[in-house]
C-alpha atoms as a PDB file:
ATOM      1  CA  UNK A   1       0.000   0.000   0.000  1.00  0.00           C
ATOM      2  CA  UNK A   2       1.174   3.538  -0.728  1.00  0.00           C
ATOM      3  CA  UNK A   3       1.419   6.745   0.892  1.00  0.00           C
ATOM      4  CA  UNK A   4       1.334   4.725   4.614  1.00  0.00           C
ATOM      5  CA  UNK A   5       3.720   7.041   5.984  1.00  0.00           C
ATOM      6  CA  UNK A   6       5.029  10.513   5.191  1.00  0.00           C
ATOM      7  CA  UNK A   7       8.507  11.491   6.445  1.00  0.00           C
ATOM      8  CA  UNK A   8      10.013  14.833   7.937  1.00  0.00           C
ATOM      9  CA  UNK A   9      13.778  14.909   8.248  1.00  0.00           C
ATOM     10  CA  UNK A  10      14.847  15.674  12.040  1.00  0.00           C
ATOM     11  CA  UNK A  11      16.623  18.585  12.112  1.00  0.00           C
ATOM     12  CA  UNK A  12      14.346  20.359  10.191  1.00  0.00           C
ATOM     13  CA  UNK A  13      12.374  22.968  11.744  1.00  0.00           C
ATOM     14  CA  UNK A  14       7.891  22.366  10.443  1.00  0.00           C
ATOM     15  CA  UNK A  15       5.542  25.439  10.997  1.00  0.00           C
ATOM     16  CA  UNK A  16       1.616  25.221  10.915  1.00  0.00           C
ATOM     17  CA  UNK A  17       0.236  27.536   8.399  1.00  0.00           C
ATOM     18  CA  UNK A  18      -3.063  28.047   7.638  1.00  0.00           C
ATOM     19  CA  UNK A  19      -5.075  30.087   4.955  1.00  0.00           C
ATOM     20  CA  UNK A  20      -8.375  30.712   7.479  1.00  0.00           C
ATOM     21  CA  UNK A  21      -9.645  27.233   6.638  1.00  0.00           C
ATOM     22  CA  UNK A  22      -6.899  24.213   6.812  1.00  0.00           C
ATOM     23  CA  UNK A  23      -4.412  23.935   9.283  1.00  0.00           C
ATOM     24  CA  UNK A  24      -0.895  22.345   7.397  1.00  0.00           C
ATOM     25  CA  UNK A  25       2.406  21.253   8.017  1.00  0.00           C
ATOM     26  CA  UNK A  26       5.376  22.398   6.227  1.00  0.00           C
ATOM     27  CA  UNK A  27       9.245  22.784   6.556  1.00  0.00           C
ATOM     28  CA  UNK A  28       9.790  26.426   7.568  1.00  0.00           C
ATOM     29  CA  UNK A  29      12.153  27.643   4.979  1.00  0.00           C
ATOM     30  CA  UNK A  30       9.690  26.032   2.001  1.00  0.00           C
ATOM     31  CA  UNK A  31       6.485  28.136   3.183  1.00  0.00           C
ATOM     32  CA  UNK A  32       6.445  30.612   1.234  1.00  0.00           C
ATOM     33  CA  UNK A  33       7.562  28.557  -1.974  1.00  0.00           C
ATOM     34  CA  UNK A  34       5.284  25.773  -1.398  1.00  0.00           C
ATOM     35  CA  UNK A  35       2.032  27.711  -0.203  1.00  0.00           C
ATOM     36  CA  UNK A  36       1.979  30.776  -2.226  1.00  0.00           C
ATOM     37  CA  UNK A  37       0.188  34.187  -1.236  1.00  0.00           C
ATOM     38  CA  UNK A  38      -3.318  33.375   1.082  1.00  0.00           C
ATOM     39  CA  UNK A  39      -1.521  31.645   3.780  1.00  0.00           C
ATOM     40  CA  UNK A  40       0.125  32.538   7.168  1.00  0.00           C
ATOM     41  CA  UNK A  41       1.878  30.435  10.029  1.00  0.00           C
ATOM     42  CA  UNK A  42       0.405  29.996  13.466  1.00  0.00           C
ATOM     43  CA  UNK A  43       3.884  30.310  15.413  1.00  0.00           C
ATOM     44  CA  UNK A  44       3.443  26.603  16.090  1.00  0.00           C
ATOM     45  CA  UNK A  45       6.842  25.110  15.450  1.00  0.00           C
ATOM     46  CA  UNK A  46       8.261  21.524  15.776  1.00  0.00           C
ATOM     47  CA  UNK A  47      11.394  19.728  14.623  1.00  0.00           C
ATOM     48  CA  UNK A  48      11.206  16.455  12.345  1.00  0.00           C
ATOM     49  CA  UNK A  49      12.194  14.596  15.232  1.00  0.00           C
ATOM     50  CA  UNK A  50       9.418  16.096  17.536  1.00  0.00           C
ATOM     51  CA  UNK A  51       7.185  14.929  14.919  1.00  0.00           C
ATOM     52  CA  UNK A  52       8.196  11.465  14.634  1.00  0.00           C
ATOM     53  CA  UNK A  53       5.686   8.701  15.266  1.00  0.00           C
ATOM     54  CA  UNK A  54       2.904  11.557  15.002  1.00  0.00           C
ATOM     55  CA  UNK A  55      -0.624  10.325  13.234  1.00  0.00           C
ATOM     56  CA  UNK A  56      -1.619  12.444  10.509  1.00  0.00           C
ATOM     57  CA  UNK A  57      -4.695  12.788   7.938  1.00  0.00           C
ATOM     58  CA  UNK A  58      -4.704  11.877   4.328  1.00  0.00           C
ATOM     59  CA  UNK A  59      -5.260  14.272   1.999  1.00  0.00           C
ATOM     60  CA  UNK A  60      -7.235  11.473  -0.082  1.00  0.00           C
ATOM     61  CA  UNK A  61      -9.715   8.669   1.443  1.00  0.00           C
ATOM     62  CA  UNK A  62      -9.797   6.397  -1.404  1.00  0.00           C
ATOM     63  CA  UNK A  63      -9.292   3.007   0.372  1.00  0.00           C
ATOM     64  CA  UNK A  64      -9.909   2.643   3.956  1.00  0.00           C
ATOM     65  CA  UNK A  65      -6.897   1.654   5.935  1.00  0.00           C
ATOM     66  CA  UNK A  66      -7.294  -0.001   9.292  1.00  0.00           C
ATOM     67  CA  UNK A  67      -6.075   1.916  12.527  1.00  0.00           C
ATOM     68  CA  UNK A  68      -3.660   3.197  13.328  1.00  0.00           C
ATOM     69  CA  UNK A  69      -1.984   4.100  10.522  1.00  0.00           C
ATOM     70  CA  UNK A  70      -0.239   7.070   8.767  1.00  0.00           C
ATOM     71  CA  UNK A  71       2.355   7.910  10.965  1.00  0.00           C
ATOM     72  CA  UNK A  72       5.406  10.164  10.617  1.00  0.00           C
ATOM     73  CA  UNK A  73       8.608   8.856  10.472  1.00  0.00           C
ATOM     74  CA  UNK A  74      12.426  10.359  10.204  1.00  0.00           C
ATOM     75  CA  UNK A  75      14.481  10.263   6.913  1.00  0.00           C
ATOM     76  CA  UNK A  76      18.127  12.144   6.146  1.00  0.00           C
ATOM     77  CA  UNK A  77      17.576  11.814   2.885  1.00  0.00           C
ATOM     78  CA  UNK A  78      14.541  15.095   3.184  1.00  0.00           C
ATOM     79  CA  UNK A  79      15.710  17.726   1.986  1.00  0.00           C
ATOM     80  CA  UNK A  80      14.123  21.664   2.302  1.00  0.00           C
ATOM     81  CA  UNK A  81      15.078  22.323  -1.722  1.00  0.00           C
ATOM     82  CA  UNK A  82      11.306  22.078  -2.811  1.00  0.00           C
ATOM     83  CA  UNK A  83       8.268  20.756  -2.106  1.00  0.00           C
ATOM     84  CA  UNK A  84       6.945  21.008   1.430  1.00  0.00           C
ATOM     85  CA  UNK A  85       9.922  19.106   3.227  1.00  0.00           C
ATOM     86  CA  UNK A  86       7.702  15.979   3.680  1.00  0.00           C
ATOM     87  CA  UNK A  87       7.799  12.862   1.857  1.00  0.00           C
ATOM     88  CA  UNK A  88       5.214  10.766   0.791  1.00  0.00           C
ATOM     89  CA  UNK A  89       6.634   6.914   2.127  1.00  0.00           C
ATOM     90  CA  UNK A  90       5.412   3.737   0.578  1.00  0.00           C
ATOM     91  CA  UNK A  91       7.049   1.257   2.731  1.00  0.00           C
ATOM     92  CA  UNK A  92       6.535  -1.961   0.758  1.00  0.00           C
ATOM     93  CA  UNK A  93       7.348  -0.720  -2.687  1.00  0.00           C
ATOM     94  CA  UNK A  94      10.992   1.093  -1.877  1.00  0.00           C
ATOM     95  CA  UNK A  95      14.277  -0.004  -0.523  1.00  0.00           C
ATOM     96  CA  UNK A  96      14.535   3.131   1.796  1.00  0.00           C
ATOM     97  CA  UNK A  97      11.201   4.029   2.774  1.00  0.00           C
ATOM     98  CA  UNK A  98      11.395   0.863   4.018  1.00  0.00           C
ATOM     99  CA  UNK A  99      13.837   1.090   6.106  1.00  0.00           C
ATOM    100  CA  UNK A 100      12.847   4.789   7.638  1.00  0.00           C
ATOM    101  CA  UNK A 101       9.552   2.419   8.351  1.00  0.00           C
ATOM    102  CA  UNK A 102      10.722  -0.385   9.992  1.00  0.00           C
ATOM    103  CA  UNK A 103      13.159   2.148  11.967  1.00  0.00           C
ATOM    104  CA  UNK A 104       9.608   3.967  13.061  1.00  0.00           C
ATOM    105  CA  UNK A 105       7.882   0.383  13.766  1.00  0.00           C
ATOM    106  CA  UNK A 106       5.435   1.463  10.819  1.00  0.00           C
ATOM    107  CA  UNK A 107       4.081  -1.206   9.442  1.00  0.00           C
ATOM    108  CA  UNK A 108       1.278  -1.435   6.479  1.00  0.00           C
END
């Protein structure tokens, strides 16, 4: 199964940011490259490690998965060039998203 996991690396700083309607997570020095204009952070900050093992919600619910899962998990290789800092894991398909997995006890 895809998209079981999602990982943050640890020594990356994540900010809340919201647009008045959703609440998201994002690496701090990606905000305003990843969001755009419309959307401002909370002052709620967290390392990738503080976030580790945290539960989060899909952004799609188009097969049910049983509980608990969707957890995030810590990965070096995340890097704050683009995107939102947070990877998208599919632990059986990949070498090491499978490892970050097993590393987080996340199994799907």
């Amino acid at each position: 199964m895809s998209n079981t996991a999602v990982a943050a690396h640890p020594e990356v700083t994540y900010v809340v940011a919201t647009d008045g309607d959703e609440q998201v997570v994002v690496a701090e020095p990606l905000v305003d490259k990843a969001l755009g204009e419309g959307w401002v952070t909370t002052g709620e900050t967290f390392t990738g490690k503080d976030m580790e093992r945290w539960t989060y919600e899909r952004p799609f619910e188009l097969i049910e998965f049983p509980e608990p899962a969707h957890y995030v998990v810590n990965a070096e290789y995340v890097t704050t060039e683009d995107g939102t800092g947070l990877v998208h894991q599919s632990p059986p398909s990949a070498r090491t998203t499978s490892r970050s997995a097993r590393r987080t006890a996340c199994r799907s």
